[in-house]
Protein backbone atom coordinates (compact mmCIF):
# COMPACT_ATOMS: atom_id res chain seq x y z
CA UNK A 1 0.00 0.00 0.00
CA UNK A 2 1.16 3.46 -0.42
CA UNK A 3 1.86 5.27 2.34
CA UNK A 4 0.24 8.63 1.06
CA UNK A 5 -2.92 6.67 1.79
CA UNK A 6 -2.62 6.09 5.84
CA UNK A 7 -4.05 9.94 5.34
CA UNK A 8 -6.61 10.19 8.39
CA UNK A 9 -5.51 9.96 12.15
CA UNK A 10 -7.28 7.78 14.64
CA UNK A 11 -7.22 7.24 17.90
CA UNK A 12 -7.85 3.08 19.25
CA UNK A 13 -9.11 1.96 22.20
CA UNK A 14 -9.68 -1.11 24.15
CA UNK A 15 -12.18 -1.83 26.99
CA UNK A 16 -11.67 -2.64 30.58
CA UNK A 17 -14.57 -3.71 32.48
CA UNK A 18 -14.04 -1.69 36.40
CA UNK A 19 -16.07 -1.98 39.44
CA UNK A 20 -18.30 1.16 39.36
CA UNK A 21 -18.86 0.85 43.29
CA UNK A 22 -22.21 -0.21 43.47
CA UNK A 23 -21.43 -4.31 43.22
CA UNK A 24 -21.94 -3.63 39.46
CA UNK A 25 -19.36 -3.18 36.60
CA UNK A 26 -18.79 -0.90 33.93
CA UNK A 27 -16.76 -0.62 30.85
CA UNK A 28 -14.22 2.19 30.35
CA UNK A 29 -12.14 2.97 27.19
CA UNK A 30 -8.61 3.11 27.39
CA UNK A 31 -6.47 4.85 25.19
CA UNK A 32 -4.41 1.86 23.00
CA UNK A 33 -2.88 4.09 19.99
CA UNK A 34 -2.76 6.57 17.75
CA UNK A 35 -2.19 5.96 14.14
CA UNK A 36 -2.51 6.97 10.60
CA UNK A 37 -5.14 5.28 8.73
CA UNK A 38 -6.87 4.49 5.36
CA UNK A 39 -10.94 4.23 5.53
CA UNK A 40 -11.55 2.21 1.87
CA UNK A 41 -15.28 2.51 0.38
CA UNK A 42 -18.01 1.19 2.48
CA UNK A 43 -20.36 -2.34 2.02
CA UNK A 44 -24.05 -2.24 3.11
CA UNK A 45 -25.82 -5.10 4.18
CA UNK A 46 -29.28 -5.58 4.84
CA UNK A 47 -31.26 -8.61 6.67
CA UNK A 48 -34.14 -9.15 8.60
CA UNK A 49 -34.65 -8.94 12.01
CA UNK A 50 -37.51 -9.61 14.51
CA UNK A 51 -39.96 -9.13 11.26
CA UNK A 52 -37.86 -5.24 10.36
CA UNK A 53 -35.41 -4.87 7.48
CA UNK A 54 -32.38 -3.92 9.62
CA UNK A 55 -29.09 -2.25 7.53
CA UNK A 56 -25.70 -2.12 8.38
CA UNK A 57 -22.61 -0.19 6.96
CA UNK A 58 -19.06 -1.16 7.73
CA UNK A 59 -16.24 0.60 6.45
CA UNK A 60 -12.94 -1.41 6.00
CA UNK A 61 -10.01 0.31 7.43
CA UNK A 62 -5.93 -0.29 7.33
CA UNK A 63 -3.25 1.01 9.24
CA UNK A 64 0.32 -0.56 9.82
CA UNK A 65 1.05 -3.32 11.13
CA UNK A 66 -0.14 -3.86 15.18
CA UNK A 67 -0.38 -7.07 16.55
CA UNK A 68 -1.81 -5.49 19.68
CA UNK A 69 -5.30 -4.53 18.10
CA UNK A 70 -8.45 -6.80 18.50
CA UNK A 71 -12.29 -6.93 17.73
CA UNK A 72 -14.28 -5.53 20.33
CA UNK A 73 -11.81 -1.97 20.49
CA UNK A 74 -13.05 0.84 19.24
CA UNK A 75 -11.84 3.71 16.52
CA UNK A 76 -12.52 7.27 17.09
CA UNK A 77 -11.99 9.52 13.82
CA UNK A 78 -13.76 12.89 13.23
CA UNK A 79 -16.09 12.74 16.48
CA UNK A 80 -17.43 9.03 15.26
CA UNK A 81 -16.99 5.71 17.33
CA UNK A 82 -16.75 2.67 15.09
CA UNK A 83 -16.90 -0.40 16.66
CA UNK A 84 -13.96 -2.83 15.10
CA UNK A 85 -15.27 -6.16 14.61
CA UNK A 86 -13.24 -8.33 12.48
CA UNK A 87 -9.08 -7.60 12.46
CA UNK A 88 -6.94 -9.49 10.35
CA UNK A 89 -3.20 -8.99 9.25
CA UNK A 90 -1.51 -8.65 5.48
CA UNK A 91 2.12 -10.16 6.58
CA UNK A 92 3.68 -7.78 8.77
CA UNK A 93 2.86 -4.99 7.22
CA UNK A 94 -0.72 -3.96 7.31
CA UNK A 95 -3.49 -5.11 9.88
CA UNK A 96 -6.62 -4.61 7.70
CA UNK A 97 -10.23 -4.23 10.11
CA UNK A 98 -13.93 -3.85 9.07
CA UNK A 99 -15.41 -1.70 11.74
CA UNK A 100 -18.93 -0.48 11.87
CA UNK A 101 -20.29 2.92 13.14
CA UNK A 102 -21.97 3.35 16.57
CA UNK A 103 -24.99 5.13 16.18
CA UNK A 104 -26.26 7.20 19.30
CA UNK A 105 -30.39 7.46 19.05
CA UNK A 106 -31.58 10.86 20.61
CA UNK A 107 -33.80 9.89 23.62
């Protein structure tokens, strides 16, 4: 890949279930890394669900080479959270993830 492409900077983090002092637990997101990234064109898939059509978009996404980053982190990019859920590596160059954006619903 050419590096000119690694053009947007993310931030990666991992979660780390904690005691939230109430005998119940809660997740908090640690900072893992901060790398250059390429976001390639996104796929859409659409199923159904409990009788609804239900869509999904995931965007692939490659950086270099980290042997330290798994499904279930999270990217941040531009004020967006995607949620990474497959990671796989090209040689020891390249780690290669689809991620999928976490959508907030206004209550």
């Amino acid at each position: 890949m050419n590096p000119g492409k690694l053009n947007r900077k993310v931030a990666i983090e991992f979660p780390r279930a904690e005691n939230d002092g109430m005998g119940g637990r809660s997740v908090a997101w640690i900072p893992l890394c901060s790398v250059w990234a390429c976001f390639e064109k996104p796929a859409a898939t659409t199923e159904i669900q409990q009788g609804g059509v239900v869509s999904a978009v995931t965007y692939p996404v490659t950086i270099r080479y980290r042997a330290d980053v798994k499904p279930g982190c999270r990217l941040i990019y531009a004020g967006r959270t995607y949620r990474i859920l497959d990671v796989w590596d090209i040689g020891m160059e390249l780690t290669r993830m689809n991620c999928e954006e976490v959508k907030r619903n206004a209550p």
